[in-house]
N, C-alpha and C. Protein backbone atom coordinates (compact mmCIF):
# COMPACT_ATOMS: atom_id res chain seq x y z
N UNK A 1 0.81 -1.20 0.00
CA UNK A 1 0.00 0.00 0.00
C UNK A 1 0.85 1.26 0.00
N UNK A 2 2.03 1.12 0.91
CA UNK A 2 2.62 2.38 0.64
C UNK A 2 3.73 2.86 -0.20
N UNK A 3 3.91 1.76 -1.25
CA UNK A 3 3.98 1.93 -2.69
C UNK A 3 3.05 2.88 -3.80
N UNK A 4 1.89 2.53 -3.68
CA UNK A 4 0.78 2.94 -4.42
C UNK A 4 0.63 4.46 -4.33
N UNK A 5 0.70 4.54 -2.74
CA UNK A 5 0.58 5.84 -2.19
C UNK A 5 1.52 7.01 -2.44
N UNK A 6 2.65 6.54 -2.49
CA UNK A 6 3.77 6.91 -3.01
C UNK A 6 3.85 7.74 -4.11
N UNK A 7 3.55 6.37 -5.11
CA UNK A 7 3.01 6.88 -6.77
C UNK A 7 2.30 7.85 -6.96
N UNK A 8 0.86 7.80 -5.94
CA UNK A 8 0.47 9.05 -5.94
C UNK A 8 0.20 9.99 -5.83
N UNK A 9 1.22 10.26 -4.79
CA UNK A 9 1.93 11.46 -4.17
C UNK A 9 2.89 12.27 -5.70
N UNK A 10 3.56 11.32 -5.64
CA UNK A 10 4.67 11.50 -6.83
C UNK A 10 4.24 12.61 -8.33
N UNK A 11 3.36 11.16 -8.61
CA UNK A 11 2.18 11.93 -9.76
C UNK A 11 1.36 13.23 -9.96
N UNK A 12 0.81 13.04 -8.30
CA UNK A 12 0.25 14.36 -8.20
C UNK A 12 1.04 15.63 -7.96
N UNK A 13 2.41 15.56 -7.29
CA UNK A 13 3.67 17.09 -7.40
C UNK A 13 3.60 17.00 -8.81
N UNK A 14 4.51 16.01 -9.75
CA UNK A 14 4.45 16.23 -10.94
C UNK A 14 3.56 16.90 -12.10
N UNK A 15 2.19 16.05 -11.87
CA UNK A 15 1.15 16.69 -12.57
C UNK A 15 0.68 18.04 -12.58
N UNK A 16 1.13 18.67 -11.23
CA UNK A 16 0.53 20.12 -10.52
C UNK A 16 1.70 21.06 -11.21
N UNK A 17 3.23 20.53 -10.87
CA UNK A 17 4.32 21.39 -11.78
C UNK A 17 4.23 21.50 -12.88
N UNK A 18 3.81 20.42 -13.55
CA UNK A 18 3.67 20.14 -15.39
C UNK A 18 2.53 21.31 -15.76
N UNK A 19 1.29 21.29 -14.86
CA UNK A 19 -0.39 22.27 -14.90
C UNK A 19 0.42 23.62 -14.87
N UNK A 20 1.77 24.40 -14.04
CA UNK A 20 1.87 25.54 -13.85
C UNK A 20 2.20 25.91 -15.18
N UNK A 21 2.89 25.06 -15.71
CA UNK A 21 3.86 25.47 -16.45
C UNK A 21 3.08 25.95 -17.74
N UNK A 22 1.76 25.56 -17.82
CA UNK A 22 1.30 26.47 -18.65
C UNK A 22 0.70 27.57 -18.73
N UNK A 23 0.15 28.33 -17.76
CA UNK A 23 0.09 29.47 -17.48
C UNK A 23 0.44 29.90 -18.02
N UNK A 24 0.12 31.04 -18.97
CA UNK A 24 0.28 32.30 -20.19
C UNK A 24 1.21 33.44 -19.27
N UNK A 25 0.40 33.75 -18.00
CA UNK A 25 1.10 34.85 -17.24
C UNK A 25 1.91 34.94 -16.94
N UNK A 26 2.51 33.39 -16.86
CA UNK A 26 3.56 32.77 -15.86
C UNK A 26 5.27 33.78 -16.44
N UNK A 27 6.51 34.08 -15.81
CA UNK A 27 7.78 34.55 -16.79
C UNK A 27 8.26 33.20 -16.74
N UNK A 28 9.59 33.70 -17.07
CA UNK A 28 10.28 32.38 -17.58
C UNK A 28 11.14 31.60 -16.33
N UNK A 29 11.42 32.37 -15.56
CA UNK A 29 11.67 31.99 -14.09
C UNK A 29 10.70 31.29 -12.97
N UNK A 30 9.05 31.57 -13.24
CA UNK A 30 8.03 30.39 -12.63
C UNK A 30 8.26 29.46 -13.58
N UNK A 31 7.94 29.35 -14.80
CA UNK A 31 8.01 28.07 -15.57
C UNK A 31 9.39 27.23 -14.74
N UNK A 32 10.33 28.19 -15.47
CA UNK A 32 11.92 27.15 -15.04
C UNK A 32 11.49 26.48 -13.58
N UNK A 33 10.86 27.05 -12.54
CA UNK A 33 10.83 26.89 -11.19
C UNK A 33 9.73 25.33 -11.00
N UNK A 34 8.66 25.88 -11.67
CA UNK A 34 7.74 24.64 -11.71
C UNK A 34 8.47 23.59 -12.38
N UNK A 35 8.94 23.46 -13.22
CA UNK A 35 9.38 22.55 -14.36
C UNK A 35 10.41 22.15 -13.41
N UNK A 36 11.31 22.24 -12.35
CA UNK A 36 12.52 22.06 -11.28
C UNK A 36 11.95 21.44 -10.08
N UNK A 37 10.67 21.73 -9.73
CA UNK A 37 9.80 21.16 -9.09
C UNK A 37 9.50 20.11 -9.36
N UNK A 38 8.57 19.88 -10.48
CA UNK A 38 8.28 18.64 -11.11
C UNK A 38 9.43 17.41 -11.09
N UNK A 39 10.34 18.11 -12.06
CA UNK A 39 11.44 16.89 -11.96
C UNK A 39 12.04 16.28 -10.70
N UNK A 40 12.51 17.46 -9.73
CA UNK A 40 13.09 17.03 -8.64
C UNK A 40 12.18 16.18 -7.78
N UNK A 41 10.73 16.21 -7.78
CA UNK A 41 9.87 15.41 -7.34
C UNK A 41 9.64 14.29 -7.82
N UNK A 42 10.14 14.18 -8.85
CA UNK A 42 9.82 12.20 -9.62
C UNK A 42 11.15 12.14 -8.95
N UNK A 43 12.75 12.38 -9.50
CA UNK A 43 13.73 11.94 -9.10
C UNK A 43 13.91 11.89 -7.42
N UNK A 44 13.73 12.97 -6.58
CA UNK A 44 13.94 12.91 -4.99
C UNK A 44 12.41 11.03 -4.83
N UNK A 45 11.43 11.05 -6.05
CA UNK A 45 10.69 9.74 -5.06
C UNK A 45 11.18 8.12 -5.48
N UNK A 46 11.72 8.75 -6.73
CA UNK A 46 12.60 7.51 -7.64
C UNK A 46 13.84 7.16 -6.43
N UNK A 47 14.60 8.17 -6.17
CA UNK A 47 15.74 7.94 -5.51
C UNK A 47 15.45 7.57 -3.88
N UNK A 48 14.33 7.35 -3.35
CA UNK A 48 13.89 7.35 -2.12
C UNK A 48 13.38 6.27 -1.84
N UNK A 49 12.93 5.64 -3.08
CA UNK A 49 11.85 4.73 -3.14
C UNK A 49 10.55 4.75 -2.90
N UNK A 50 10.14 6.10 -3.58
CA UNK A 50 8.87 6.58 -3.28
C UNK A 50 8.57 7.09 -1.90
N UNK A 51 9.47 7.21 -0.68
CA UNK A 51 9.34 8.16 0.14
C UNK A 51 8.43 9.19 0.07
N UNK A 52 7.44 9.83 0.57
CA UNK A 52 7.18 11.07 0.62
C UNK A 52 7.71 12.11 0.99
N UNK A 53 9.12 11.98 2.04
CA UNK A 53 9.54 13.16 2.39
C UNK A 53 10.53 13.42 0.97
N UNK A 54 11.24 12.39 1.08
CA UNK A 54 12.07 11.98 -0.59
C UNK A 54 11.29 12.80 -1.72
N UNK A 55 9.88 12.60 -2.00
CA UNK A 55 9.34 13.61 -2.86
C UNK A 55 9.25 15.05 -2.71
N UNK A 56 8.81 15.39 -1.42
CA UNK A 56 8.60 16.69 -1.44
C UNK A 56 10.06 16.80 -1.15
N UNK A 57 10.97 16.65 -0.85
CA UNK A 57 12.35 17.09 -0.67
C UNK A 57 12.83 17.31 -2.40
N UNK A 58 12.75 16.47 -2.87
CA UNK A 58 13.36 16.76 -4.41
C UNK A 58 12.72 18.03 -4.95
N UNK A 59 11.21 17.75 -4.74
CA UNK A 59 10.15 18.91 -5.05
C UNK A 59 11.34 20.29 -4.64
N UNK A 60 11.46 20.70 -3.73
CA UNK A 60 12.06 21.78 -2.95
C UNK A 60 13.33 22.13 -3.83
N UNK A 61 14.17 20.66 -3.94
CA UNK A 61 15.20 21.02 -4.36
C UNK A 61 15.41 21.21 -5.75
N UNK A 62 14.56 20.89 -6.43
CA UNK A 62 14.21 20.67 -8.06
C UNK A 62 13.73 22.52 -8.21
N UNK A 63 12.73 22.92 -7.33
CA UNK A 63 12.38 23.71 -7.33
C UNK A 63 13.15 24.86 -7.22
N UNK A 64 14.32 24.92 -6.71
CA UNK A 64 15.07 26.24 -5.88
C UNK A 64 16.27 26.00 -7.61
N UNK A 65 16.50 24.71 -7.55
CA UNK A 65 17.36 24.77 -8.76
C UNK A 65 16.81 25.39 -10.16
N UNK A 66 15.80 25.32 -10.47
CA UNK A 66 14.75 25.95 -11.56
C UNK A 66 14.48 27.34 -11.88
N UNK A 67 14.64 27.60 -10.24
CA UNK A 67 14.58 28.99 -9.85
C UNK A 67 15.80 29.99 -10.50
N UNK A 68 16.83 29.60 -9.86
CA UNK A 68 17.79 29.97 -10.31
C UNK A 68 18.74 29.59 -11.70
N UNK A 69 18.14 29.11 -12.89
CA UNK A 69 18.43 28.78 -14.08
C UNK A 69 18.58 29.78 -14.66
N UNK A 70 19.26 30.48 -15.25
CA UNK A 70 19.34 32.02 -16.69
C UNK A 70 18.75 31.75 -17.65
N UNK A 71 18.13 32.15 -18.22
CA UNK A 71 17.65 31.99 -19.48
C UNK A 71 18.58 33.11 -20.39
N UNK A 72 18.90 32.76 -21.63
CA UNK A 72 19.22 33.85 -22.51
C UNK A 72 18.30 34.79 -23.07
N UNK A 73 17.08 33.99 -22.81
CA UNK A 73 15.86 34.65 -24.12
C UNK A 73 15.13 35.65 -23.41
């Protein structure tokens, strides 16, 4: 069961970062941020073994890294 649960914990950070990222209003620094979110949240639950703190920890750290990305454009 707390496999499953896991998954859909996982799914649901992901799905919610993937939803920001389309936002019209959004600059290019929320996108990068959500999109850093997202990822770091599959990888922090991949690397945890589906942990939840493991997710929202990647979440955080995916997130802060996204944040701070340059864009040229």
């Amino acid at each position: 069961m707390k496999t499953i649960k896991t998954i859909i914990v996982t799914a649901s950070l992901a799905t919610a970062a993937m939803g920001l990222t389309g936002c019209a209003g959004m600059s290019k620094q929320d996108r990068n941020t959500a999109i850093g979110a997202g990822a770091g949240a599959v990888v922090g639950g991949a690397l945890t073994g589906g942990s939840a703190a493991g997710t929202i920890g990647g979440a955080a750290v995916g997130g802060v890294i996204g944040n701070q990305v340059k864009t040229t454009h």
